[in-house]
PDB file of N, CA and C in Angstrom:
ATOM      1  N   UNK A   1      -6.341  -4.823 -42.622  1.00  0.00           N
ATOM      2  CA  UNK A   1      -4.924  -4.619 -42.491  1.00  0.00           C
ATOM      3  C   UNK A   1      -4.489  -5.079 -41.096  1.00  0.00           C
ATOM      4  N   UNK A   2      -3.276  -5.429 -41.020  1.00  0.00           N
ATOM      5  CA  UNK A   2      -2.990  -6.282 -39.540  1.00  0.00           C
ATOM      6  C   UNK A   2      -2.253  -5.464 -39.371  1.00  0.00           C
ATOM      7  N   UNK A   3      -2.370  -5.466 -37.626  1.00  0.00           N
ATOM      8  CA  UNK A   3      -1.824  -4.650 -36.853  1.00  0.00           C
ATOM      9  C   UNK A   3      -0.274  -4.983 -36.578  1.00  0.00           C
ATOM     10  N   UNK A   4       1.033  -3.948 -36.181  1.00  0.00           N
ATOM     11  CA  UNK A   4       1.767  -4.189 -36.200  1.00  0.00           C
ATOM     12  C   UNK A   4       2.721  -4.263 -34.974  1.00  0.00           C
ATOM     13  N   UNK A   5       3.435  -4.567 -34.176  1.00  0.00           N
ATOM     14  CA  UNK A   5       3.845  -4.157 -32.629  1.00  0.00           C
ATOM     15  C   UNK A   5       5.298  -3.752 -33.048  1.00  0.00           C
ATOM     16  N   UNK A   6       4.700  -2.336 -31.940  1.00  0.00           N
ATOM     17  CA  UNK A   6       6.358  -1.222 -31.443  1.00  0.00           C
ATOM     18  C   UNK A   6       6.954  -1.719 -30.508  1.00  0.00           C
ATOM     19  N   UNK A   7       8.350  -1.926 -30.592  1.00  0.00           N
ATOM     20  CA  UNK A   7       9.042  -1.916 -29.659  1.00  0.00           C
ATOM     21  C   UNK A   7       8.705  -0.659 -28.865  1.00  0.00           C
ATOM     22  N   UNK A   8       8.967  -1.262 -26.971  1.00  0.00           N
ATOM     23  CA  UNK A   8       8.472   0.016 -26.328  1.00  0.00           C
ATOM     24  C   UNK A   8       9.775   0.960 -26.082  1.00  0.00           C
ATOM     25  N   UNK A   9       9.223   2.195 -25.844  1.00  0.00           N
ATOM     26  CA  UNK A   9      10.283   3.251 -25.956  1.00  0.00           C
ATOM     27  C   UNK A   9      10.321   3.622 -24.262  1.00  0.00           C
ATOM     28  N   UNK A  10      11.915   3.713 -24.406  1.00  0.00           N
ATOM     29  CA  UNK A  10      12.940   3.528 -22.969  1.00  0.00           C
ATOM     30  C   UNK A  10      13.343   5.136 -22.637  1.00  0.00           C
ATOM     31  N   UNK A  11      12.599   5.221 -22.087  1.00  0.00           N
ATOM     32  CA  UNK A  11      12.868   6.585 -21.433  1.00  0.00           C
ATOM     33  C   UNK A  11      14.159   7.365 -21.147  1.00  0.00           C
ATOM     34  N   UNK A  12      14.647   7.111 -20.021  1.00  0.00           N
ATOM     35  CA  UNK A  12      16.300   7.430 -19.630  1.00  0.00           C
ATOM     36  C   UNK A  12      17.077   6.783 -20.806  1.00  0.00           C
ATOM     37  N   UNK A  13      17.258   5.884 -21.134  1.00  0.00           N
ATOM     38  CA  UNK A  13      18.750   5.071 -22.406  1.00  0.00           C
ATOM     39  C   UNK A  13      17.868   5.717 -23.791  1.00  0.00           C
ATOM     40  N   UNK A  14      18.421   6.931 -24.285  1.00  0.00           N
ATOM     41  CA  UNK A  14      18.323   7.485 -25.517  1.00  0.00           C
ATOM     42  C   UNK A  14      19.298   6.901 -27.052  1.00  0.00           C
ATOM     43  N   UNK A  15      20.532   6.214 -26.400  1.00  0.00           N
ATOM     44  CA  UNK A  15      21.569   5.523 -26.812  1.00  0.00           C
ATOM     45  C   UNK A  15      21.025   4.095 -27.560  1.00  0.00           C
ATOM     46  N   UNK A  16      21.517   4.197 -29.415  1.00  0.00           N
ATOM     47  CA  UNK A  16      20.968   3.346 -30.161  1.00  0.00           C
ATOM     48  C   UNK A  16      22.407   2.092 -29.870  1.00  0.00           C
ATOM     49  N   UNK A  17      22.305   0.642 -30.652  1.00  0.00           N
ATOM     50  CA  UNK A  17      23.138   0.026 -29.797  1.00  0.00           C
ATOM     51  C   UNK A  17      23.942   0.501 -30.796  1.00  0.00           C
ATOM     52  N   UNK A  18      24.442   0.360 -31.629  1.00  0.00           N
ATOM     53  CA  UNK A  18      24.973   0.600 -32.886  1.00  0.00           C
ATOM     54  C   UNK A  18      26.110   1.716 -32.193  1.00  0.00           C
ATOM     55  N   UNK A  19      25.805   2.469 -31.702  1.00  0.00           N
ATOM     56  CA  UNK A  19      26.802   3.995 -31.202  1.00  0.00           C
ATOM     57  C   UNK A  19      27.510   3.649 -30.292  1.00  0.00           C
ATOM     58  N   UNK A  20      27.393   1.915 -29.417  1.00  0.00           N
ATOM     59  CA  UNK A  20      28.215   1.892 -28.185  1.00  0.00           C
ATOM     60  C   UNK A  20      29.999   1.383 -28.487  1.00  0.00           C
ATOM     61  N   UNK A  21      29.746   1.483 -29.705  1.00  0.00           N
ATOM     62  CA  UNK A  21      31.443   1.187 -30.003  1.00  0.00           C
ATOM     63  C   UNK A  21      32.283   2.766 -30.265  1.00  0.00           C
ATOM     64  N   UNK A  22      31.287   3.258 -30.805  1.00  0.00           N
ATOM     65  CA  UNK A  22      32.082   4.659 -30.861  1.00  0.00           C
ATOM     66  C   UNK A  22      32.042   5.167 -29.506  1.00  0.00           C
ATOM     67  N   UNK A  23      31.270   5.454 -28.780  1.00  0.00           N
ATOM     68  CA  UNK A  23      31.200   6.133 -27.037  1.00  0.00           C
ATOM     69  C   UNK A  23      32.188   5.388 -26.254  1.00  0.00           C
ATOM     70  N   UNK A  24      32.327   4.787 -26.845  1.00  0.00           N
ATOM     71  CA  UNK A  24      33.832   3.967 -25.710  1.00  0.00           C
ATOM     72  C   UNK A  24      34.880   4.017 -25.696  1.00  0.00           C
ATOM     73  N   UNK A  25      35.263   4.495 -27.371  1.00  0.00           N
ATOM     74  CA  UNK A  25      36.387   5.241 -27.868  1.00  0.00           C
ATOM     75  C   UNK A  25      36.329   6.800 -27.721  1.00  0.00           C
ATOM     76  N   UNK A  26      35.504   7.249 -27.574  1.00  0.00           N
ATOM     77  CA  UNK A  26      35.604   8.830 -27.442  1.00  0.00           C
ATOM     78  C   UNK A  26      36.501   9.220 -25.766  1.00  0.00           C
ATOM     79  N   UNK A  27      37.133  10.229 -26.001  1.00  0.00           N
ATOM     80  CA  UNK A  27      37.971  10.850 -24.884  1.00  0.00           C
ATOM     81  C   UNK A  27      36.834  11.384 -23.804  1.00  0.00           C
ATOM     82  N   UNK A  28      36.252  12.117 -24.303  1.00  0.00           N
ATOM     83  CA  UNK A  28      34.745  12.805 -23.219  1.00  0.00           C
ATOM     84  C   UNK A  28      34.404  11.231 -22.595  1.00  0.00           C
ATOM     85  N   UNK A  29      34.049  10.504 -23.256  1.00  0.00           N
ATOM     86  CA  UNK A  29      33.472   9.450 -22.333  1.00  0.00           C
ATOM     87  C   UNK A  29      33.876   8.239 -21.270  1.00  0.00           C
ATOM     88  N   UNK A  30      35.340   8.345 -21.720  1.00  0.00           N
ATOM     89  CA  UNK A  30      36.401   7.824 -20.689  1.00  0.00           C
ATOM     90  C   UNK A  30      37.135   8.512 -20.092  1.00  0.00           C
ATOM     91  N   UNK A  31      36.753  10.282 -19.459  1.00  0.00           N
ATOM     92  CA  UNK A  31      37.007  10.624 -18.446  1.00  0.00           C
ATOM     93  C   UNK A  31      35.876  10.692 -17.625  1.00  0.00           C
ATOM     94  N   UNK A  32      34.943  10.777 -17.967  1.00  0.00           N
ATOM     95  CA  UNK A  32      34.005  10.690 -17.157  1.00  0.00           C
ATOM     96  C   UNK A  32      34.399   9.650 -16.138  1.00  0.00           C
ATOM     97  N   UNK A  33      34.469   8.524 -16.271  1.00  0.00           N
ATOM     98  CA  UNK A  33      34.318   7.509 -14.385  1.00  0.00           C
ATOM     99  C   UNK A  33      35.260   7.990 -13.730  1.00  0.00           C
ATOM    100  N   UNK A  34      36.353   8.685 -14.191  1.00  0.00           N
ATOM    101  CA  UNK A  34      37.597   9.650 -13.111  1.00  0.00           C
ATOM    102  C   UNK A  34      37.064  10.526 -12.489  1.00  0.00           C
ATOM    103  N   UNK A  35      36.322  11.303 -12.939  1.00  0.00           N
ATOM    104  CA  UNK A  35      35.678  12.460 -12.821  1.00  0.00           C
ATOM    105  C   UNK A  35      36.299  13.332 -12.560  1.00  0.00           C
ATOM    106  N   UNK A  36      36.435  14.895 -13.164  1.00  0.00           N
ATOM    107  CA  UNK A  36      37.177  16.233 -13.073  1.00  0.00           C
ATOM    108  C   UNK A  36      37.080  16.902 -11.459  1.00  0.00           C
ATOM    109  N   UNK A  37      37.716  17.085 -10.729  1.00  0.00           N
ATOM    110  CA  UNK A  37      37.263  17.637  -9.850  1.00  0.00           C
ATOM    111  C   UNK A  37      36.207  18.881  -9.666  1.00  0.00           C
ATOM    112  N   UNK A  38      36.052  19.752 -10.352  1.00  0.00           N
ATOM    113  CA  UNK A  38      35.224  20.257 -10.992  1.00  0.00           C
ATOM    114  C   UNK A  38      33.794  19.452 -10.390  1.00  0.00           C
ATOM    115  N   UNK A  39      33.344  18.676 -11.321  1.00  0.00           N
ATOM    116  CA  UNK A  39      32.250  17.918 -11.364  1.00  0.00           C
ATOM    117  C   UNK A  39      32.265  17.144  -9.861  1.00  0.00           C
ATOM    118  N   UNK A  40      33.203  17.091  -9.659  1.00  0.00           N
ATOM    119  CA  UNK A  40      32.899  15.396  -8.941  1.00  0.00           C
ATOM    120  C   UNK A  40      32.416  16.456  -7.449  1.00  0.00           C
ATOM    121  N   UNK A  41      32.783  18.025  -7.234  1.00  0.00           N
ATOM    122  CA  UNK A  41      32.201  18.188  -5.486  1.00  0.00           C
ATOM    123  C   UNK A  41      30.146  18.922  -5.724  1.00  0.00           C
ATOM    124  N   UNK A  42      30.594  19.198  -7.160  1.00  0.00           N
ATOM    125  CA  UNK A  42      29.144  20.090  -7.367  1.00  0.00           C
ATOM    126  C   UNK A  42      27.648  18.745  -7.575  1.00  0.00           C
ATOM    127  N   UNK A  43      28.021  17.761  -8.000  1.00  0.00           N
ATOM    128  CA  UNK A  43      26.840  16.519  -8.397  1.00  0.00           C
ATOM    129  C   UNK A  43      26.429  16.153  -7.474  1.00  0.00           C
ATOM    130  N   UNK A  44      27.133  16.040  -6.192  1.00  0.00           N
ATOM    131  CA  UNK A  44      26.715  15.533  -4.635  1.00  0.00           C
ATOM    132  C   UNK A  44      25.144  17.057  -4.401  1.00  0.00           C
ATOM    133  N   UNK A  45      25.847  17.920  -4.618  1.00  0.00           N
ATOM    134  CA  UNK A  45      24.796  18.747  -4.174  1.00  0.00           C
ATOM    135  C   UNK A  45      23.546  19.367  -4.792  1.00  0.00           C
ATOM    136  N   UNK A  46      24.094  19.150  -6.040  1.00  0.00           N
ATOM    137  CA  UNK A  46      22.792  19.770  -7.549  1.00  0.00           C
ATOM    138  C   UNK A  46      21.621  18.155  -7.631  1.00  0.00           C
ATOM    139  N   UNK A  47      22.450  17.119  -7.269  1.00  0.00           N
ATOM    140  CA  UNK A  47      21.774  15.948  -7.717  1.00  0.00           C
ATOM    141  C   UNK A  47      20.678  15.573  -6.596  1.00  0.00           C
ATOM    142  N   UNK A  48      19.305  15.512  -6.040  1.00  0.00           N
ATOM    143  CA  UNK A  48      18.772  15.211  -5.270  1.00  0.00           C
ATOM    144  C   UNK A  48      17.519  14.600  -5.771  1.00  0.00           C
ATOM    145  N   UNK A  49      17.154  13.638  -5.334  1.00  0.00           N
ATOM    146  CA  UNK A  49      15.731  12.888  -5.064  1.00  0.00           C
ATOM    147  C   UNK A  49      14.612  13.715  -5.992  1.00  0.00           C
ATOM    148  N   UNK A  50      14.231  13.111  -7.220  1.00  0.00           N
ATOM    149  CA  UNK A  50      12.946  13.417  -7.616  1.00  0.00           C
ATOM    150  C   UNK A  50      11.891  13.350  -6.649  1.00  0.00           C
ATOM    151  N   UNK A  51      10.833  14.193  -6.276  1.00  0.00           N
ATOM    152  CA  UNK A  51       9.857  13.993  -5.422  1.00  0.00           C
ATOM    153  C   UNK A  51       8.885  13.444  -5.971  1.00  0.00           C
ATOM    154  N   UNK A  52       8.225  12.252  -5.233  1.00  0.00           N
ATOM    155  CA  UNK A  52       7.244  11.586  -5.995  1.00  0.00           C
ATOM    156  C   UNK A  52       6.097  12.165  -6.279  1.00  0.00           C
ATOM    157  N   UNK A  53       5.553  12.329  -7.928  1.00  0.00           N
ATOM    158  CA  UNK A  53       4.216  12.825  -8.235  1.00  0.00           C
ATOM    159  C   UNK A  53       3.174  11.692  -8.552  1.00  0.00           C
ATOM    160  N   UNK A  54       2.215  12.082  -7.462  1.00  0.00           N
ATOM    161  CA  UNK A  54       0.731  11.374  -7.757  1.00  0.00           C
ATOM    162  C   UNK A  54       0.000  11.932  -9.028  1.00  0.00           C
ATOM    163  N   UNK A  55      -0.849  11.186  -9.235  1.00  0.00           N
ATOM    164  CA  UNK A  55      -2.005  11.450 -10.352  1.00  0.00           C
ATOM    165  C   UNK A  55      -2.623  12.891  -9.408  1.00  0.00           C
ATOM    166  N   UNK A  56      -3.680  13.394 -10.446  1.00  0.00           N
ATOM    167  CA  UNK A  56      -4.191  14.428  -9.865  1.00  0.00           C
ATOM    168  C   UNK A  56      -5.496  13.438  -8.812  1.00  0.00           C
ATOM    169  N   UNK A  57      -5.538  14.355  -7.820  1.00  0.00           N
ATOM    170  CA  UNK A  57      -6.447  13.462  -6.795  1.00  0.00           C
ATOM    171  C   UNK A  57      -6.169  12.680  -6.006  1.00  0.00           C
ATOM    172  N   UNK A  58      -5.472  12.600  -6.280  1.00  0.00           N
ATOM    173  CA  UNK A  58      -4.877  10.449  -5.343  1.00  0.00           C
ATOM    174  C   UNK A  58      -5.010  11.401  -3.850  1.00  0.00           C
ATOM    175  N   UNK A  59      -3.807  12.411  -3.823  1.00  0.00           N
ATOM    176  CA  UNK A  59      -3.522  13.038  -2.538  1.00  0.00           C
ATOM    177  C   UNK A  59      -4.704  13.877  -1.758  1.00  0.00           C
ATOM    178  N   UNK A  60      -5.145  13.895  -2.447  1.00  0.00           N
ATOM    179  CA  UNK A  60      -6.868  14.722  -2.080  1.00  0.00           C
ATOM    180  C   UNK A  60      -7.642  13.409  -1.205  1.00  0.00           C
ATOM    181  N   UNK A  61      -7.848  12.676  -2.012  1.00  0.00           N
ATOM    182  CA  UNK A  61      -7.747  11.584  -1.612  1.00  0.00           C
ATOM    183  C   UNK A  61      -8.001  11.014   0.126  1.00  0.00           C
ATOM    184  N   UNK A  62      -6.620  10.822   0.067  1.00  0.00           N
ATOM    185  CA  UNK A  62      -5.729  10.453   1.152  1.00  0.00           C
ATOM    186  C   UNK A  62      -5.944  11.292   2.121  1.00  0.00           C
ATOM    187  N   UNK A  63      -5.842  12.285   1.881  1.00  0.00           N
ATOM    188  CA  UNK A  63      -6.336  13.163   3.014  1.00  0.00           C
ATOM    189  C   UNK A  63      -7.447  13.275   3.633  1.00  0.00           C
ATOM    190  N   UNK A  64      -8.520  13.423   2.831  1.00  0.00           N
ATOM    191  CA  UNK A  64      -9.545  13.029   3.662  1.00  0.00           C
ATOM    192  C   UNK A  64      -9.967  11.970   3.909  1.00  0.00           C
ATOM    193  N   UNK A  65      -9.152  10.879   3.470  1.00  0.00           N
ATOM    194  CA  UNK A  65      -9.586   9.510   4.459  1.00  0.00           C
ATOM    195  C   UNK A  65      -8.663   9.478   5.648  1.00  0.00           C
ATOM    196  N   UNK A  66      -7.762  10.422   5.539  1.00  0.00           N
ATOM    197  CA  UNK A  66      -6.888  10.868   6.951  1.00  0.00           C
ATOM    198  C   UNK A  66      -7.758  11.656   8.080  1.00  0.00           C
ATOM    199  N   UNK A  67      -8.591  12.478   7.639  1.00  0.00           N
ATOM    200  CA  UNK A  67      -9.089  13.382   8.296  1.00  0.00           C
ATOM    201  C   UNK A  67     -10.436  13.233   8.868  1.00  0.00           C
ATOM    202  N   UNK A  68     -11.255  11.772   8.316  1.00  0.00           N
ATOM    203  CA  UNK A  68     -12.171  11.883   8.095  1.00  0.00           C
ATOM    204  C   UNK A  68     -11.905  10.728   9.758  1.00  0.00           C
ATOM    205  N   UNK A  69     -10.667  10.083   9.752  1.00  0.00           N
ATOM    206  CA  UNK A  69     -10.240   9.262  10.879  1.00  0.00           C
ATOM    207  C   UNK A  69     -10.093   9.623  11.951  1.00  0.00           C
ATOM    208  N   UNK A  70      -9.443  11.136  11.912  1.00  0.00           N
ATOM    209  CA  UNK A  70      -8.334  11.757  13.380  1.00  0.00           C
ATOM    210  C   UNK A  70      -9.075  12.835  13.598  1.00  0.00           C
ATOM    211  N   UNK A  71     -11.048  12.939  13.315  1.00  0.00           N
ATOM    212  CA  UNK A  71     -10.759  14.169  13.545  1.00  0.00           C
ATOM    213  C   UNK A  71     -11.792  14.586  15.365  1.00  0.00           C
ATOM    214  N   UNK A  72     -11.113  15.432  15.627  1.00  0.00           N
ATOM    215  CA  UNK A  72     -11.542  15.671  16.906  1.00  0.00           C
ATOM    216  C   UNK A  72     -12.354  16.585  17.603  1.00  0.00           C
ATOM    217  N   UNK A  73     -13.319  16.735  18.478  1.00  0.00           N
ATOM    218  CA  UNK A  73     -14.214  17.005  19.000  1.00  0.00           C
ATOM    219  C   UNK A  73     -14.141  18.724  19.869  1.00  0.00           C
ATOM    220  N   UNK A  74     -14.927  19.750  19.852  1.00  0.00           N
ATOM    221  CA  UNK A  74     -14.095  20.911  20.131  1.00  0.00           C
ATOM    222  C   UNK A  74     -15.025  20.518  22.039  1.00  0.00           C
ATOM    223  N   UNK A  75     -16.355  19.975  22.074  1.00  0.00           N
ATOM    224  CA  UNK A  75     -16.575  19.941  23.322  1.00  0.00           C
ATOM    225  C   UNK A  75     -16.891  18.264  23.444  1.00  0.00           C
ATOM    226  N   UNK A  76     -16.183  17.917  24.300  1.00  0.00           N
ATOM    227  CA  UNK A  76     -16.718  16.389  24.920  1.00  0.00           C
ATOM    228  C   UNK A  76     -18.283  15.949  24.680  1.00  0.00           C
ATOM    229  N   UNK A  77     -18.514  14.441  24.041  1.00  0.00           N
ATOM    230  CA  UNK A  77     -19.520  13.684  23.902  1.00  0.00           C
ATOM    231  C   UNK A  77     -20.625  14.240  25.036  1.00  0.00           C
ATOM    232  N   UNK A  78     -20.303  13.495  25.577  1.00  0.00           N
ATOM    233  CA  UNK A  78     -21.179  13.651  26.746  1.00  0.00           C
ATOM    234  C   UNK A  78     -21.866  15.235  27.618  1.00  0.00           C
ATOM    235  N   UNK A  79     -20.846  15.905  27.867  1.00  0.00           N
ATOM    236  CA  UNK A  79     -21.587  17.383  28.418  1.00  0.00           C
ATOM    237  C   UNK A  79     -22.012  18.008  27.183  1.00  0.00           C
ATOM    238  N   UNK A  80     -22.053  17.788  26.168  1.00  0.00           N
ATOM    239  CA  UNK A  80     -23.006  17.932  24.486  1.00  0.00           C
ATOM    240  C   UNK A  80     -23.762  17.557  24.598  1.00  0.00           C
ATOM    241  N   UNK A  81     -24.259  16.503  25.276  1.00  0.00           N
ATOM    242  CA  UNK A  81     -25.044  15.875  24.986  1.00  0.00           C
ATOM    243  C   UNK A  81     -26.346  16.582  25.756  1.00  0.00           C
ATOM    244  N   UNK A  82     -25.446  16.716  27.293  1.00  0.00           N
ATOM    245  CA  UNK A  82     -26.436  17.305  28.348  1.00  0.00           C
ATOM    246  C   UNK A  82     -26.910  18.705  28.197  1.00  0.00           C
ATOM    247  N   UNK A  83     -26.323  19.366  27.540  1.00  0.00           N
ATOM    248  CA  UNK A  83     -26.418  20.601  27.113  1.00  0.00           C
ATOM    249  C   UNK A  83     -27.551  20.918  26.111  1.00  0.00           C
ATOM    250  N   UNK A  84     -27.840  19.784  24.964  1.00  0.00           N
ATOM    251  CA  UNK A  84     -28.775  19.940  24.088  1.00  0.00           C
ATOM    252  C   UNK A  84     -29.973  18.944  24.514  1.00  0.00           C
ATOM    253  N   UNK A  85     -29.794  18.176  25.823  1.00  0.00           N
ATOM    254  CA  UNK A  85     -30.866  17.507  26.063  1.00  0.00           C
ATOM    255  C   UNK A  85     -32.164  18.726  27.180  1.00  0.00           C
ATOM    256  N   UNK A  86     -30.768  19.403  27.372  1.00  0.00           N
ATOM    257  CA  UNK A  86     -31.401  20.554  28.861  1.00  0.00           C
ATOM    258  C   UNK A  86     -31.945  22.402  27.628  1.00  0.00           C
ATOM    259  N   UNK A  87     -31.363  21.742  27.136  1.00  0.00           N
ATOM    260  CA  UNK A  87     -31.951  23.258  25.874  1.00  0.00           C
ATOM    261  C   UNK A  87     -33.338  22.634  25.085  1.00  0.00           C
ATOM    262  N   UNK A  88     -33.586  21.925  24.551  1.00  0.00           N
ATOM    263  CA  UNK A  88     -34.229  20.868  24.073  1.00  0.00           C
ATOM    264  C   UNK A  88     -35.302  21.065  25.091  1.00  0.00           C
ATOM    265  N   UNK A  89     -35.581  20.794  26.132  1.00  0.00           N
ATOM    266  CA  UNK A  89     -36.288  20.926  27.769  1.00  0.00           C
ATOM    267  C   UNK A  89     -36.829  22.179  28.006  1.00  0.00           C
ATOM    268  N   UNK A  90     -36.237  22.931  27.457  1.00  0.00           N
ATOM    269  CA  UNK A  90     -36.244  24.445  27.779  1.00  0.00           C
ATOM    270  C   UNK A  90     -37.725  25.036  26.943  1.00  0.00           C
ATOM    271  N   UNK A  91     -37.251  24.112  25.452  1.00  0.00           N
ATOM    272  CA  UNK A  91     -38.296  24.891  24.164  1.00  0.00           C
ATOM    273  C   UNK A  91     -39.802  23.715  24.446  1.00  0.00           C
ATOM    274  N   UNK A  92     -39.308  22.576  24.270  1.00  0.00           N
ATOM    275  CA  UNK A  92     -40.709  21.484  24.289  1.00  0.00           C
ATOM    276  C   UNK A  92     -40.279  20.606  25.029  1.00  0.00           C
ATOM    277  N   UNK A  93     -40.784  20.679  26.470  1.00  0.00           N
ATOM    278  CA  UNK A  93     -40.861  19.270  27.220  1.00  0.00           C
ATOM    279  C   UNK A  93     -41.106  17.949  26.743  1.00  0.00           C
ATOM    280  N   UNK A  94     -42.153  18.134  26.376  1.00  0.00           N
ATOM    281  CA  UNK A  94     -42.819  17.130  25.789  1.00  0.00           C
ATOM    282  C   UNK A  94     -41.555  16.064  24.480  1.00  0.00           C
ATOM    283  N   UNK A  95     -40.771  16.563  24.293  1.00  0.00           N
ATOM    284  CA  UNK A  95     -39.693  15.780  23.010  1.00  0.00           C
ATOM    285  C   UNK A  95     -38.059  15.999  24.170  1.00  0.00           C
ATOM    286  N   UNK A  96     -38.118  14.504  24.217  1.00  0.00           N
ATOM    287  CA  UNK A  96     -36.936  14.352  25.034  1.00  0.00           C
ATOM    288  C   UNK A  96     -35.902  13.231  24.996  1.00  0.00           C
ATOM    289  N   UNK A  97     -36.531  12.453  23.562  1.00  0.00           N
ATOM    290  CA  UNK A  97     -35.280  11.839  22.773  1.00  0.00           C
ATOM    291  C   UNK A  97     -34.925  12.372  21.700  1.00  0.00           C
ATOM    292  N   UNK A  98     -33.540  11.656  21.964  1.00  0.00           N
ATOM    293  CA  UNK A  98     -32.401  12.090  20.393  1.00  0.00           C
ATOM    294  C   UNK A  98     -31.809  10.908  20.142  1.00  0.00           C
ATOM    295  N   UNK A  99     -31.694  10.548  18.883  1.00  0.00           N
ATOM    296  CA  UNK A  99     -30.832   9.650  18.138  1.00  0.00           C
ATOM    297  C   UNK A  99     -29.103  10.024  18.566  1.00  0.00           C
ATOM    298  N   UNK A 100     -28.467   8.894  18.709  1.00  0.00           N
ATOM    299  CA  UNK A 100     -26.979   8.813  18.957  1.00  0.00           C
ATOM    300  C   UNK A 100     -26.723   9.679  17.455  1.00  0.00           C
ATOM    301  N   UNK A 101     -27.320   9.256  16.195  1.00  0.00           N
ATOM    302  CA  UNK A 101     -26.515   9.865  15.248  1.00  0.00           C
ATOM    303  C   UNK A 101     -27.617  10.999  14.899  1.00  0.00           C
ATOM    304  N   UNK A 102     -28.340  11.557  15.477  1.00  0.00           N
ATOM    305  CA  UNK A 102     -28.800  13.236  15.356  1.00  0.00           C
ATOM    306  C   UNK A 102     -27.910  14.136  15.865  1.00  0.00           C
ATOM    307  N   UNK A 103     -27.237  13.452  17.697  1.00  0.00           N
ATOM    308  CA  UNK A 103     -26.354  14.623  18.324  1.00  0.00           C
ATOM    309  C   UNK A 103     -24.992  14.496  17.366  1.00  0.00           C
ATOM    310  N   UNK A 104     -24.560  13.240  16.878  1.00  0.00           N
ATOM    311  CA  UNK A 104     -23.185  13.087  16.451  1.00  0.00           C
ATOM    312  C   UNK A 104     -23.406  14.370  15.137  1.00  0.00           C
ATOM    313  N   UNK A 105     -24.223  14.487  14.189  1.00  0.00           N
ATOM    314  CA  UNK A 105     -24.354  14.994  13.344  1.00  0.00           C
ATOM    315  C   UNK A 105     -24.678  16.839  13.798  1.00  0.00           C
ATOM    316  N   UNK A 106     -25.405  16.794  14.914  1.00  0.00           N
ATOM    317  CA  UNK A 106     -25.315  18.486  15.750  1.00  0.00           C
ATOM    318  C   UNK A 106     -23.345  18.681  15.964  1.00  0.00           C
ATOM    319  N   UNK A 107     -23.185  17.544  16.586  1.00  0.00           N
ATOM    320  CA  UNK A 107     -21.788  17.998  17.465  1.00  0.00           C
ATOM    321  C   UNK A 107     -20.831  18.094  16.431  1.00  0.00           C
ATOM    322  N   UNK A 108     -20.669  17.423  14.727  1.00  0.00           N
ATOM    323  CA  UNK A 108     -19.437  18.087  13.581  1.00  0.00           C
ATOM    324  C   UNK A 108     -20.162  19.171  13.253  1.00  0.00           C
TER     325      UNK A 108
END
């Protein structure tokens, strides 16, 4: 059996074309562009900006590739460094290197 194609369906315009001769003649729909005073001071203030929704995650996301960028140090590189090279000294003389990324991984 062969497949058949839908026209795609239009979200906001619910309006078939067929009905646009009657809506143009109707009274309701040609006061509307005057607008009632009524309406016309309350729409400025009820009407505001949909806020944009992400997929689930996206923003999870984002954040920690934000965070993973800016994030900051509670004691300076360096006197960390001296601090665990002189504690380190304390327990076994004898072991008195460290990898750049052993302290980076002590100091998060």
């Amino acid at each position: 059996m062969a497949r058949i194609k839908h026209p795609a369906n239009r979200k906001g315009n619910s309006r078939k074309s067929g009905s646009r001769g009657e809506s143009s003649a109707s009274p309701a729909r040609s006061a509307r562009p005057g607008g009632s005073p009524n309406t016309a001071g309350t729409s400025g203030t009820q009407r505001q900006a949909k806020k944009r929704r992400y997929k689930p995650g996206t923003v999870a996301l984002r954040e920690i590739r934000h965070f993973q960028k800016t994030w900051t140090l509670l004691i300076p590189i360096a006197p960390f460094v001296r601090v665990v090279k002189q504690i380190t000294f304390q327990f076994s003389p004898d072991v008195n290197r460290w990898t750049a990324e052993a302290l980076v991984a002590l100091q998060e």
